[in-house]
Protein backbone atom coordinates (compact mmCIF):
# COMPACT_ATOMS: atom_id res chain seq x y z
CA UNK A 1 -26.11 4.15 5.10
CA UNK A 2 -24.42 7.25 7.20
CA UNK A 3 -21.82 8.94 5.96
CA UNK A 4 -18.45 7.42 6.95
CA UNK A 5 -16.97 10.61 6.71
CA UNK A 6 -19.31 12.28 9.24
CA UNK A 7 -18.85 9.76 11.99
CA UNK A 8 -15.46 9.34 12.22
CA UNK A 9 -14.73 13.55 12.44
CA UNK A 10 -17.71 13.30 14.95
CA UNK A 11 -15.77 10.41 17.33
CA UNK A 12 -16.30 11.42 21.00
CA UNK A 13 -12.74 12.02 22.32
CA UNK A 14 -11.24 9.29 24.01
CA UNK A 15 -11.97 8.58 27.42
CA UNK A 16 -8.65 8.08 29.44
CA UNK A 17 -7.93 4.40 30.50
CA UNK A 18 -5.76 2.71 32.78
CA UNK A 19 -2.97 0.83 30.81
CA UNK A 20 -2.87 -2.49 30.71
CA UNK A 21 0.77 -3.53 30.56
CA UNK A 22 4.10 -1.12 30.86
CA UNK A 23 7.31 -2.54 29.95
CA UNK A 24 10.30 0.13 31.03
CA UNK A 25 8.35 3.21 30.20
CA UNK A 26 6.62 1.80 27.09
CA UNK A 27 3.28 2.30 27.89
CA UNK A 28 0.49 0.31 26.10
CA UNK A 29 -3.11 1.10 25.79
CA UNK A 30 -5.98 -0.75 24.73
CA UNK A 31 -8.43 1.65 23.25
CA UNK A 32 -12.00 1.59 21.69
CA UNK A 33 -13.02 3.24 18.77
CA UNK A 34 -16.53 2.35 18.35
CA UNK A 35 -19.18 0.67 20.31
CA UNK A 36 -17.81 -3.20 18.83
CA UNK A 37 -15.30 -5.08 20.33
CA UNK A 38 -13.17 -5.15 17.34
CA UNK A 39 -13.12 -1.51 17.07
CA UNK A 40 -10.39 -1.26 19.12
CA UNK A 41 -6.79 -1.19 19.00
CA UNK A 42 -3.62 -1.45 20.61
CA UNK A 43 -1.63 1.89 21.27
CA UNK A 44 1.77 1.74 21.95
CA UNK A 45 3.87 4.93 23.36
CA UNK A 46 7.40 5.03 23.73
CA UNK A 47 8.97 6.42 26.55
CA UNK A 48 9.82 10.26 26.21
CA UNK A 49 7.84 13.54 25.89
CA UNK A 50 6.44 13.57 22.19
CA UNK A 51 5.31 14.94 19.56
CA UNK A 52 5.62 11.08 18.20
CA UNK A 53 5.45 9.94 14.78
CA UNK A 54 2.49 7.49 14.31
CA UNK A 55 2.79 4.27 13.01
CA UNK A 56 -0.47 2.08 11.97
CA UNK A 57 -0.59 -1.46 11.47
CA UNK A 58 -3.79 -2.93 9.55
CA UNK A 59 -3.66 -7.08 9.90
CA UNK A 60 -4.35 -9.36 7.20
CA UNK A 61 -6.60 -12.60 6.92
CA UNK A 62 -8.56 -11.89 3.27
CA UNK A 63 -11.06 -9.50 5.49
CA UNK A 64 -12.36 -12.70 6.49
CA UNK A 65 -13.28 -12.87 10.84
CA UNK A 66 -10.55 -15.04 12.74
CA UNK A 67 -7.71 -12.71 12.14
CA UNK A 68 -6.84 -10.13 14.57
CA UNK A 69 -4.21 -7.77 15.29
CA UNK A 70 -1.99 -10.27 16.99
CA UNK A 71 -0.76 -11.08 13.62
CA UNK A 72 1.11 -7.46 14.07
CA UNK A 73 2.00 -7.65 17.46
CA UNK A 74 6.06 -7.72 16.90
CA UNK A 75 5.95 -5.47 14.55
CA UNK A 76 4.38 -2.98 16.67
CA UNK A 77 6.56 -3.91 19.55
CA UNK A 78 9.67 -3.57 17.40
CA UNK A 79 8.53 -0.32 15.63
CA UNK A 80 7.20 1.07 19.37
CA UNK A 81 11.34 0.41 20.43
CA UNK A 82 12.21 2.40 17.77
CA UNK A 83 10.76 5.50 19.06
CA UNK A 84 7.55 5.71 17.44
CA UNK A 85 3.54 5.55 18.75
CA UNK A 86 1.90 2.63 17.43
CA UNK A 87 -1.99 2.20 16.61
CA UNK A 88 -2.43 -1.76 15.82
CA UNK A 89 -6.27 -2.11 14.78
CA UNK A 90 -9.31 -4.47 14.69
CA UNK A 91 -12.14 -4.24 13.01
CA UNK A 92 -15.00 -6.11 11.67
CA UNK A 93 -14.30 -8.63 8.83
CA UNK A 94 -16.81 -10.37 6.78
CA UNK A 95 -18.53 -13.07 9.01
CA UNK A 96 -18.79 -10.42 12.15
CA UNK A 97 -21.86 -8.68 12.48
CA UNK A 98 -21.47 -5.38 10.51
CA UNK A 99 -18.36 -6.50 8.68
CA UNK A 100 -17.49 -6.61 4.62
CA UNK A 101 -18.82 -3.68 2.84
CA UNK A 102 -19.16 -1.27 3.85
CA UNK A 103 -18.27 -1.75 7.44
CA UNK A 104 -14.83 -3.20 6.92
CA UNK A 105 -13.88 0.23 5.12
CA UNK A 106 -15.42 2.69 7.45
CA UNK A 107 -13.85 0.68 10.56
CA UNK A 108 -10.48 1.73 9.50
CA UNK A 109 -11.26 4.66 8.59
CA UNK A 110 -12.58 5.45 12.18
CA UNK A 111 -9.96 4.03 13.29
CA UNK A 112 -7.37 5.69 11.89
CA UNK A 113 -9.23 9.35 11.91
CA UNK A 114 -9.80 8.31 16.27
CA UNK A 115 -5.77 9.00 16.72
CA UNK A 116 -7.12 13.03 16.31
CA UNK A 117 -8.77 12.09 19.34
CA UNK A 118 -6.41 10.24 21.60
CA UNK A 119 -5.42 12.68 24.85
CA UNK A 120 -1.64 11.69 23.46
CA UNK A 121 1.27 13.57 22.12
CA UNK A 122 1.06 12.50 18.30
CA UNK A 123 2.43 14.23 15.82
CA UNK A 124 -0.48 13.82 13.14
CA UNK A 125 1.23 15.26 10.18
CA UNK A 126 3.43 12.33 10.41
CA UNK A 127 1.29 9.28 9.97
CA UNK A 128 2.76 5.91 8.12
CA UNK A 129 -0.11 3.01 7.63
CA UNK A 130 1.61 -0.48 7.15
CA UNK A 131 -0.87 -3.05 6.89
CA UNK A 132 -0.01 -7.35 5.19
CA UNK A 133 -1.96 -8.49 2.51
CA UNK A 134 -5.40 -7.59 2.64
CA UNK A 135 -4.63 -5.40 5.55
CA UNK A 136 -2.31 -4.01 2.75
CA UNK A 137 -5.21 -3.39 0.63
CA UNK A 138 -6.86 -1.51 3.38
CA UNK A 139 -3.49 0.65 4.45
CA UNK A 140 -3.77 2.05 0.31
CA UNK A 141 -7.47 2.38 0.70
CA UNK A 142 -6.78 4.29 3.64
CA UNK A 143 -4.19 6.38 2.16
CA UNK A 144 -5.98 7.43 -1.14
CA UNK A 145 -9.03 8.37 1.57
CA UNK A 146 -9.02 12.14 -0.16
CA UNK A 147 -9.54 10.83 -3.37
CA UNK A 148 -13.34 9.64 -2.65
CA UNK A 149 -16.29 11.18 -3.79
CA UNK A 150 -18.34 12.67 -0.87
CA UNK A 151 -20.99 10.31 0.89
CA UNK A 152 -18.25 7.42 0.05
CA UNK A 153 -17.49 5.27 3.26
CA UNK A 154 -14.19 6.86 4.67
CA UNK A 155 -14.51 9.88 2.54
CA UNK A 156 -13.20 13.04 3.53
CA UNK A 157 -10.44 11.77 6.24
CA UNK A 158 -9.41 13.47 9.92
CA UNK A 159 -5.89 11.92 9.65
CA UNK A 160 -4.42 11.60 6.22
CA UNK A 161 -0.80 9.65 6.03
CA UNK A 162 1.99 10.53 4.30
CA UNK A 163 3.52 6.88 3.50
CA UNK A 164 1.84 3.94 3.11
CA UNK A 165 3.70 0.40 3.24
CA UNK A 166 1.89 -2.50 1.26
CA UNK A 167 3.31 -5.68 2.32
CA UNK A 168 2.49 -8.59 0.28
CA UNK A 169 -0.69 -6.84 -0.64
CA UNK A 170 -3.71 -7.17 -2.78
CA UNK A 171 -3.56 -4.17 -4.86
CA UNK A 172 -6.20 -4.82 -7.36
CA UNK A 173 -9.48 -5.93 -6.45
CA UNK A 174 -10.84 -6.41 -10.03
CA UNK A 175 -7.68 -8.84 -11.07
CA UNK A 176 -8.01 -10.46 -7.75
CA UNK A 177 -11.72 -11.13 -8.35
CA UNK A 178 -10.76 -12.16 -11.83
CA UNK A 179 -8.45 -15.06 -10.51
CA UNK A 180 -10.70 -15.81 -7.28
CA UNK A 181 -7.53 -14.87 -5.34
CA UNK A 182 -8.22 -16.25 -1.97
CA UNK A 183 -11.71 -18.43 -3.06
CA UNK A 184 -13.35 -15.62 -4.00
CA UNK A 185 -12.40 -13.23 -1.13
CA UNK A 186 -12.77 -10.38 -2.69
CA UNK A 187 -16.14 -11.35 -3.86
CA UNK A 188 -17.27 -12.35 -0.18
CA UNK A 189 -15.48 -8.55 1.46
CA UNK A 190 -17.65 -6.56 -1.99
CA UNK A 191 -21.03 -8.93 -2.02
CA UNK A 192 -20.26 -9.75 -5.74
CA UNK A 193 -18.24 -10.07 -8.77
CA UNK A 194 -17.00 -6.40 -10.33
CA UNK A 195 -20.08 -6.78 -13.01
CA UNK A 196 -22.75 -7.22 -10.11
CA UNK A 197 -21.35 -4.37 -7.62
CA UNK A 198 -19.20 -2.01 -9.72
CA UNK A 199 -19.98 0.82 -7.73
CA UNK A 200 -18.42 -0.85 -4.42
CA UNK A 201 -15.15 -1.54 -6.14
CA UNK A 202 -14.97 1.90 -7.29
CA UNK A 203 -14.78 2.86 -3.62
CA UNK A 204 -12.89 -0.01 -2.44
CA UNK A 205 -10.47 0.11 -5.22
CA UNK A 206 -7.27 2.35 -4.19
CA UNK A 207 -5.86 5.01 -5.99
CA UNK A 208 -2.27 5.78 -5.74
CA UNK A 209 -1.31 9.04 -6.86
CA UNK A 210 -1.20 10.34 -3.37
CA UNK A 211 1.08 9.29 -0.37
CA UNK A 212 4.34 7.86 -1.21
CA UNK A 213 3.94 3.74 -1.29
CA UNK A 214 6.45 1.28 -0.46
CA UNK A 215 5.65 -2.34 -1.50
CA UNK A 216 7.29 -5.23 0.24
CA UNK A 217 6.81 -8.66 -1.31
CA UNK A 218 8.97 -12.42 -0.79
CA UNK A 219 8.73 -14.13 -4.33
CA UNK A 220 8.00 -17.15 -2.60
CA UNK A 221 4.50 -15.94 -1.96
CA UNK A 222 2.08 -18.82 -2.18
CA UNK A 223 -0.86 -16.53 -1.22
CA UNK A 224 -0.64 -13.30 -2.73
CA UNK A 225 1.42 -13.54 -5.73
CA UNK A 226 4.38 -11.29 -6.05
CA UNK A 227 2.65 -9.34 -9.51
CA UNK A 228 0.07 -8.03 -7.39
CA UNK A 229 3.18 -5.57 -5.99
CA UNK A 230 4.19 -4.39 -9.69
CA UNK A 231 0.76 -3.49 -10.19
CA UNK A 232 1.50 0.58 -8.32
CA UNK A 233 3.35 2.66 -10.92
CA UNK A 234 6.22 4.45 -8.90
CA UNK A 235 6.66 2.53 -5.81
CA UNK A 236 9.44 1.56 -4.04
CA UNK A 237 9.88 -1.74 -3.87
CA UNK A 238 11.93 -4.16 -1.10
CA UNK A 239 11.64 -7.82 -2.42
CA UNK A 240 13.50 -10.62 -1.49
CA UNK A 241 13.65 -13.85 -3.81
CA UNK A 242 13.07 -16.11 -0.83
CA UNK A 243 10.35 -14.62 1.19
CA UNK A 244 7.28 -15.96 2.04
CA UNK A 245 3.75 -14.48 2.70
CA UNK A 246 4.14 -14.61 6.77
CA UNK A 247 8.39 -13.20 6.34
CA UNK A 248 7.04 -10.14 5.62
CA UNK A 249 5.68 -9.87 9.65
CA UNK A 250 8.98 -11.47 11.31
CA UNK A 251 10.78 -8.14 12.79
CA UNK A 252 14.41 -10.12 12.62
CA UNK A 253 13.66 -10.59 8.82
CA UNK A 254 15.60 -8.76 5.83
CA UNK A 255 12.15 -7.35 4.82
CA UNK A 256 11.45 -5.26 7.73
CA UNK A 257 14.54 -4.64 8.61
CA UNK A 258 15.48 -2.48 4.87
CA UNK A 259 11.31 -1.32 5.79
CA UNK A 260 12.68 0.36 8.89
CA UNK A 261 15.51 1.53 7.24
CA UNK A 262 13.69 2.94 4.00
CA UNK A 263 11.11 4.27 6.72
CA UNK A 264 13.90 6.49 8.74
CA UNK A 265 13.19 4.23 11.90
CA UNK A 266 15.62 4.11 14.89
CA UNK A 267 17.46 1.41 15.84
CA UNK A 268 15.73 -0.18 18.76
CA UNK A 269 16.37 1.57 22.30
């Protein structure tokens, strides 16, 4: 297995392409990051000269294929208005060819380590990764990238955030297995139960000592339940006592409107 580390810092540099929609002077880009289809993403650029903060968006779906980044599409668009880049990602899920471990991990990590290569103005020392539910799993993973061992998949990161928001996310692979959150999701993404592969939910697992975490949760979650979000010792937390599992990805809703807020975003242009 090749070290995810090496081939994301080794990404050819993005070749230039022709955009595929402009709205105002909101350009948006759709951009490959491997040779797969779904490693690709959608990069949004407001209008204006840059250096941009970066703002990436990791869908949901229990890392199982038949989700896509659609699921973050207003998000982006609402987050793009507010005067920030946005990198909304594929990748390969369990049930596409290379996906589940370890591909589903190294994905993002290319993914996210490709903005160093984007002929953009992006300001890289000012990354936030927001991904929903296990998308949220894979925005921690992503930000606790430093603390892998080397040879890990997505050790030793390009692009390192400095905020991470978890929105109803699964935060702890081993509970999750435990209660076969999502019939046994976790098990499908790892190829096991945390006796049989312990060494893959070592890496999988995040750690979160490093980039600040924001948690965002409804308590009328009927798919990842709420406790999964009290499970990161010093986060900040936006709940709402009538949210739902999808609320969290409605850009008119209370819980991404106090994210924005919490996150320093602009009102929308």
């Amino acid at each position: 297995m090749p070290d995810a580390g090496a081939s994301t810092s080794a990404a050819p540099r993005a070749r230039k392409e022709s955009d595929l929609n402009a709205v105002g002077h909101e350009r948006l880009r759709r951009i490959s990051y491997g040779p797969d289809r779904l490693q690709a993403g959608d990069l949004r650029v407001p209008p204006g000269d840059g250096p941009f903060r970066v703002v990436v968006l990791i869908h949901g779906g229990f890392w199982r294929s038949g989700f896509d980044s659609s699921l973050m599409t207003l998000l982006a668009e609402d987050a793009t208005e507010r005067g920030v880049v946005t990198w909304n990602i594929d990748y390969r899920s369990v049930g596409d060819s290379g996906g589940g471990y370890p591909g589903t991990l190294e994905d993002v990590a290319r993914a996210i380590d490709h903005l160093a290569h984007l002929d953009e103005p992006l300001a890289l020392d000012d990354v936030i990764v927001i991904g929903h539910s296990a998308g949220g799993h894979l925005a921690l993973w992503a930000g606790s990238r430093d603390r892998l061992s080397p040879g890990d998949p997505g050790a030793s990161p390009t692009v390192t955030p400095h905020t991470v928001v978890a929105q109803a996310a699964v935060v702890d692979l081993r509970l999750a297995a435990e209660v076969n959150l999502g019939s046994g999701a976790v098990q499908a993404l790892l190829g096991g139960e945390p006796d049989e592969v312990s060494e893959r939910y070592r890496v999988a697992q995040p750690v979160f000592d490093g980039p600040r975490i924001i948690v965002v949760h409804g308590r009328y979650d009927q798919t990842v339940p709420i406790s999964q979000s009290a499970l990161i010792p010093g986060a900040t937390g936006i709940f709402s006592d009538t949210g739902t599992h999808f609320d969290v990805l409605d850009p008119g809703h209370e819980l991404w409107l106090r994210t924005v807020a919490e996150l320093g975003l602009s009102s929308p242009n």
